[in-house]
C-alpha atoms as a PDB file:
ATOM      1  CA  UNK A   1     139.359  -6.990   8.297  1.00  0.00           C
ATOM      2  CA  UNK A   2     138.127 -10.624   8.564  1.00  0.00           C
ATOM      3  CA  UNK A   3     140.803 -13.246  10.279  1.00  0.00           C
ATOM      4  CA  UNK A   4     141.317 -14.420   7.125  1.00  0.00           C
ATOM      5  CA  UNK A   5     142.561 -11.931   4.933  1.00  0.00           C
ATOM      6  CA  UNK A   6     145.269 -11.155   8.191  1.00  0.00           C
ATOM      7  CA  UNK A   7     146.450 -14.475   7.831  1.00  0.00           C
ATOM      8  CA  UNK A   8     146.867 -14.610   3.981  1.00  0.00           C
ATOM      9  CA  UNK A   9     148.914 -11.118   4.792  1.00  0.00           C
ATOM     10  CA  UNK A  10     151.954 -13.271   6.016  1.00  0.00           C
ATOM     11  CA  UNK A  11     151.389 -15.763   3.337  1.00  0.00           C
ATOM     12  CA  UNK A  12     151.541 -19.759   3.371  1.00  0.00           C
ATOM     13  CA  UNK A  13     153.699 -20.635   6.187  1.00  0.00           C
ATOM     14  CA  UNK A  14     151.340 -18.469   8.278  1.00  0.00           C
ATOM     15  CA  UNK A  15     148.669 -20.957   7.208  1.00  0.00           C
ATOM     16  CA  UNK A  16     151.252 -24.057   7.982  1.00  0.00           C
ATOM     17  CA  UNK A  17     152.018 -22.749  11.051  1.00  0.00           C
ATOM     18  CA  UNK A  18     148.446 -22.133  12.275  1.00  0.00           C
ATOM     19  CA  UNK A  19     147.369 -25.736  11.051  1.00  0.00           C
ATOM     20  CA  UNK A  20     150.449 -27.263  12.950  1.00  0.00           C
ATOM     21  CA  UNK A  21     149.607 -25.108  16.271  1.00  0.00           C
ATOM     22  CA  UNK A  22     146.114 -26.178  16.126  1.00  0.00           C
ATOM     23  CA  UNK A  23     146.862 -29.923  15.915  1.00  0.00           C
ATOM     24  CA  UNK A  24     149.472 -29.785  18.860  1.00  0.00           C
ATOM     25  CA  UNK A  25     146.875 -27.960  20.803  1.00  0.00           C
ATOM     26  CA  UNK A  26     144.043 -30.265  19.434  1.00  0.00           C
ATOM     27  CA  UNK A  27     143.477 -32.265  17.138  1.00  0.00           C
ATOM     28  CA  UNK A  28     139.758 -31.404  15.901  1.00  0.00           C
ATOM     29  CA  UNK A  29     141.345 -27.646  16.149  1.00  0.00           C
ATOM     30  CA  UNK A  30     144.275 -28.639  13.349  1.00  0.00           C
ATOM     31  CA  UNK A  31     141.770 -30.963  11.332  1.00  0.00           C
ATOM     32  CA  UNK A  32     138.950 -28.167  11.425  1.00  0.00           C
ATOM     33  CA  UNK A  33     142.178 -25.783   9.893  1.00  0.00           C
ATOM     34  CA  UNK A  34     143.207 -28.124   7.365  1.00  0.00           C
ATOM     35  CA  UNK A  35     139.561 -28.630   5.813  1.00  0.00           C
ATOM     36  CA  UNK A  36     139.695 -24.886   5.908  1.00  0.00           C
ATOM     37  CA  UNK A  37     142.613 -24.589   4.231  1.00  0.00           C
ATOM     38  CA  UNK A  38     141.730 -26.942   1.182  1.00  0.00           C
ATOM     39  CA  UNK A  39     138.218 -25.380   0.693  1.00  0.00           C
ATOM     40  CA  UNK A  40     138.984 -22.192   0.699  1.00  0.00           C
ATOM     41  CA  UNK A  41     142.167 -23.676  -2.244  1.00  0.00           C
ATOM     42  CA  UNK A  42     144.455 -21.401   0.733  1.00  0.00           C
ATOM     43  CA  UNK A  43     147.402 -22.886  -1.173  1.00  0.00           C
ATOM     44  CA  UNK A  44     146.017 -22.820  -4.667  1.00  0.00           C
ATOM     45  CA  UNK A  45     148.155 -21.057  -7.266  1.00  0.00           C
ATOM     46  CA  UNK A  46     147.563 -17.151  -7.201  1.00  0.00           C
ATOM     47  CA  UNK A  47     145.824 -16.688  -4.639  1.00  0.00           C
ATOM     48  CA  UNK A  48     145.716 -12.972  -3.073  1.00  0.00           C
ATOM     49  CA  UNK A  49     146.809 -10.760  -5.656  1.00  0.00           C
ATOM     50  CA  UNK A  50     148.521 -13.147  -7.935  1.00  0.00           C
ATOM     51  CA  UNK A  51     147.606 -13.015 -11.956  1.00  0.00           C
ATOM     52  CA  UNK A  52     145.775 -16.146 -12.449  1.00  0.00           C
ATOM     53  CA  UNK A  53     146.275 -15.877 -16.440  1.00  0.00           C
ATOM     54  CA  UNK A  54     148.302 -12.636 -16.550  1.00  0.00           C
ATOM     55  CA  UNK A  55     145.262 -10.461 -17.404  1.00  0.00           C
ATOM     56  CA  UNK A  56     143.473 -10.305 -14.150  1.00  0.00           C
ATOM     57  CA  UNK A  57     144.909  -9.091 -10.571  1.00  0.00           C
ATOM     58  CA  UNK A  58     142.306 -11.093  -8.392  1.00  0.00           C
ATOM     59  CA  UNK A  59     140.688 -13.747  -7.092  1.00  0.00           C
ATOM     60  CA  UNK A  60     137.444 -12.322  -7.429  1.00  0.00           C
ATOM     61  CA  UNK A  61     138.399 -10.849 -11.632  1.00  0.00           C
ATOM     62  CA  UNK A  62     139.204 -14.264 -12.265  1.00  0.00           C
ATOM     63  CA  UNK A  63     136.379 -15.562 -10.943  1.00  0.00           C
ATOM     64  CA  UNK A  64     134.142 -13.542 -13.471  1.00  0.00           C
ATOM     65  CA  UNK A  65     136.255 -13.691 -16.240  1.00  0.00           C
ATOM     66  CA  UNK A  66     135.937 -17.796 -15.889  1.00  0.00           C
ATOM     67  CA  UNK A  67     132.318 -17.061 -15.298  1.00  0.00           C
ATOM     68  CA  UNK A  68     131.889 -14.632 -18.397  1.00  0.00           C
ATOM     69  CA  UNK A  69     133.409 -17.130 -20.969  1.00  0.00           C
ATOM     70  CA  UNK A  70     131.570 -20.229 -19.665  1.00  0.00           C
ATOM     71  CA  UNK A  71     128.506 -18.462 -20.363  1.00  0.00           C
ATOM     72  CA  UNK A  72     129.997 -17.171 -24.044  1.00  0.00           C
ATOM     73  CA  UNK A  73     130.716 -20.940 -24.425  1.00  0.00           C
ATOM     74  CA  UNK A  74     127.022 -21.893 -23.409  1.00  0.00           C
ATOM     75  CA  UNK A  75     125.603 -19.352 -26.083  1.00  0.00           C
ATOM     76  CA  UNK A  76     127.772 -20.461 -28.518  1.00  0.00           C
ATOM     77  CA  UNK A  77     127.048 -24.058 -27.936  1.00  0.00           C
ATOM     78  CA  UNK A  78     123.492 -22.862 -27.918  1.00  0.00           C
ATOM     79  CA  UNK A  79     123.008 -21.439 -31.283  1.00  0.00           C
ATOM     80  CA  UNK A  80     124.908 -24.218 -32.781  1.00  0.00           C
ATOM     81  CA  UNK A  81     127.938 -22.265 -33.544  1.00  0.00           C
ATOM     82  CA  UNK A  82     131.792 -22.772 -32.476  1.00  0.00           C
ATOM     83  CA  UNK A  83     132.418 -22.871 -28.672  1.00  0.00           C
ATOM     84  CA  UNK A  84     136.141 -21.238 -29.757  1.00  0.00           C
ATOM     85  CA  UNK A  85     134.539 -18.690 -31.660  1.00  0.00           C
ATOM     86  CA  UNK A  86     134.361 -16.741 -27.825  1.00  0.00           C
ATOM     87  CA  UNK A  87     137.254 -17.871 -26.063  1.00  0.00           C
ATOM     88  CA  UNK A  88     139.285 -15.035 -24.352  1.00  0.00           C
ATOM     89  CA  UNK A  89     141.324 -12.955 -26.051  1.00  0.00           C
ATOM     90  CA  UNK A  90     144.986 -12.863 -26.074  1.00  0.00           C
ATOM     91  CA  UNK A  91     145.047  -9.263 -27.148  1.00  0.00           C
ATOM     92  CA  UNK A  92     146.615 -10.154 -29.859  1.00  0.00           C
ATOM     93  CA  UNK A  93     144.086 -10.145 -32.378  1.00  0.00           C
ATOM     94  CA  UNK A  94     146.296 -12.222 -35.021  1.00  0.00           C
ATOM     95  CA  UNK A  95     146.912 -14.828 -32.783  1.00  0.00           C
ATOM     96  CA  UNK A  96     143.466 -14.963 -31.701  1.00  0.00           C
ATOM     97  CA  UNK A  97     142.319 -15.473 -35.729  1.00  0.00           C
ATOM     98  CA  UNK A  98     145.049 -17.725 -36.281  1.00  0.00           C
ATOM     99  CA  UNK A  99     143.881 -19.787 -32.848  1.00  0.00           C
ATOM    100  CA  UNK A 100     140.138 -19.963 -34.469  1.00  0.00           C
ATOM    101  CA  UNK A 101     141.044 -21.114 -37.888  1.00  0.00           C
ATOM    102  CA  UNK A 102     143.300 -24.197 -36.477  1.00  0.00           C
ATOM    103  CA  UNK A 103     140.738 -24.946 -33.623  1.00  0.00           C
ATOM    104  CA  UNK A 104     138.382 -25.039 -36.810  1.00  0.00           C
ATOM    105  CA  UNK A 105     140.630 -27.159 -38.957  1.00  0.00           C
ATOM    106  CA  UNK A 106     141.061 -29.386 -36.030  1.00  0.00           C
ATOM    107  CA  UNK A 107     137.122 -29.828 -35.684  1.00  0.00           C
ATOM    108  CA  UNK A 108     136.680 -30.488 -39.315  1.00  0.00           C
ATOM    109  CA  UNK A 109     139.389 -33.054 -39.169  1.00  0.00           C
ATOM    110  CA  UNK A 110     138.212 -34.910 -36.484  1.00  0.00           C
ATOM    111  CA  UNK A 111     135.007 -34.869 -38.147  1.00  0.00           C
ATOM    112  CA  UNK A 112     136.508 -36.212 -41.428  1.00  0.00           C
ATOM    113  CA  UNK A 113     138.517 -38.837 -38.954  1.00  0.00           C
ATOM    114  CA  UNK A 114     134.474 -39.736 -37.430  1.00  0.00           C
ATOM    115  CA  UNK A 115     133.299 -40.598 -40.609  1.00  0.00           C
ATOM    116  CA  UNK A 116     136.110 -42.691 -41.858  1.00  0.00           C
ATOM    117  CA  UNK A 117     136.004 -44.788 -38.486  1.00  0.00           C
ATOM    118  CA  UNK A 118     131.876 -45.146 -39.527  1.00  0.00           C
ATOM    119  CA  UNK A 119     132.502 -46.543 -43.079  1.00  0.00           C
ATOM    120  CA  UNK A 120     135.286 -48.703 -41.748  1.00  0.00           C
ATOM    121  CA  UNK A 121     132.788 -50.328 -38.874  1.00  0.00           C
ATOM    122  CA  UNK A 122     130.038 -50.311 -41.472  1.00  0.00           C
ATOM    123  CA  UNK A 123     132.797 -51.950 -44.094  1.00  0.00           C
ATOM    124  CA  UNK A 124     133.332 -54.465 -41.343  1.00  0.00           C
ATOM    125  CA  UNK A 125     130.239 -55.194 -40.228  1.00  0.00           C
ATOM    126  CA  UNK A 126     129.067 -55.851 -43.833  1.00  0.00           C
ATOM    127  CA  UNK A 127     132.015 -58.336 -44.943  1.00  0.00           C
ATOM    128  CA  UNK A 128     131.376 -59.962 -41.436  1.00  0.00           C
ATOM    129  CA  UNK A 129     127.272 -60.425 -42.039  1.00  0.00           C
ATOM    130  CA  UNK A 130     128.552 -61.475 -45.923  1.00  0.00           C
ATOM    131  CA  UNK A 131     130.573 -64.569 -44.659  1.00  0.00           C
ATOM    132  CA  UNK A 132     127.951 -65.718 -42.133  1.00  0.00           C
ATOM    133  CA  UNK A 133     125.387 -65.747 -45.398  1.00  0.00           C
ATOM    134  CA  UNK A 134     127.513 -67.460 -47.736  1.00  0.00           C
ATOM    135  CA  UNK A 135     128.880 -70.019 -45.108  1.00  0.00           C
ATOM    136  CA  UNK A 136     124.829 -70.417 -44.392  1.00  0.00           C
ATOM    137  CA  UNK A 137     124.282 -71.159 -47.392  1.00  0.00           C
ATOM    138  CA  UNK A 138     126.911 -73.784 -47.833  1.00  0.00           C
ATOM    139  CA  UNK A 139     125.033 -75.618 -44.922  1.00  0.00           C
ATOM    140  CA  UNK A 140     123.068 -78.674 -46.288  1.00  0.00           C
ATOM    141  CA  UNK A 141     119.196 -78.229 -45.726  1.00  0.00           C
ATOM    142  CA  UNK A 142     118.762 -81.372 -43.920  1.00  0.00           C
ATOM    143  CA  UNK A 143     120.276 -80.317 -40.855  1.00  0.00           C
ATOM    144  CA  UNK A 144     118.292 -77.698 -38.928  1.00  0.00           C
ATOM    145  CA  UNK A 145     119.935 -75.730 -36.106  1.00  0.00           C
ATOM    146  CA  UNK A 146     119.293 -77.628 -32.669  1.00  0.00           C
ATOM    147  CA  UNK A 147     117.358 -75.933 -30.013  1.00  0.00           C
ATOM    148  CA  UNK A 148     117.950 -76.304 -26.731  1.00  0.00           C
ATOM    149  CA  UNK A 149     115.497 -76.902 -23.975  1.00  0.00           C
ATOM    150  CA  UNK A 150     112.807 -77.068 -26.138  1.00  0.00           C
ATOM    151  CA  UNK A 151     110.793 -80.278 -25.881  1.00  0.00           C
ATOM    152  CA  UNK A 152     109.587 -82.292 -29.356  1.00  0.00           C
END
């Protein structure tokens, strides 16, 4: 059994401990068991054993699981469809439908939303470019724009 997994047997304050003991006895030593520590998420929720999303009993489940519905995610997003359409499943296959329809009615919305906030730039931009013609052509003809650093 790797040093490791004897240490995450007593739990956090084993890891404490050791980082505290190796900065008393050096300071590399305690540095070298903090980096350790924070790479390997030591103190991370659920680690060892603990249910990361109540479905799964380890590290490594979770770790596929995560794995399994990024790629679902990149297919999805890949043949143009829904990236909710394969989220994970509750096990609760109501909840799950109800979940896609809203997730749905929040896309189209936000679509909707999109293309009123285009009209109302293009709205904007049109009664903007509308002024600056009429107020151009309220301008008298004899006087021409200056130019600047241009010699006559």
């Amino acid at each position: 059994m790797p040093i490791a997994a004897k240490i995450d047997q007593f739990g956090v304050l084993a890891w404490i401990f050791l980082m505290v003991l190796g900065f008393v006895i050096w300071w590399p030593l305690g540095l070298a068991t903090l980096a350790f520590i924070i790479f390997t998420r030591r103190f991370g929720s659920g680690h060892m054993g603990y249910a990361y999303d109540g479905r799964c009993a380890s590290r490594g489940e979770y770790k596929m699981q995560k794995l399994q519905w990024k790629m679902d995610r990149m297919r999805s997003r890949m043949m143009g469809g829904n990236a909710y359409d394969f989220a994970p499943t509750s096990g609760n296959r109501a909840f799950d439908e109800y979940r896609t329809e809203t997730l749905k009615r929040l896309e189209d919305e936000q679509r909707e939303f999109q293309e009123f906030l285009d009209r109302l730039r293009f709205a904007k931009d049109k009664t903007e470019f509308d002024q600056f013609m009429a107020e151009r052509k309220e301008r008298p003809a004899d006087i021409e724009p200056k130019s600047e650093g241009r010699p006559e």
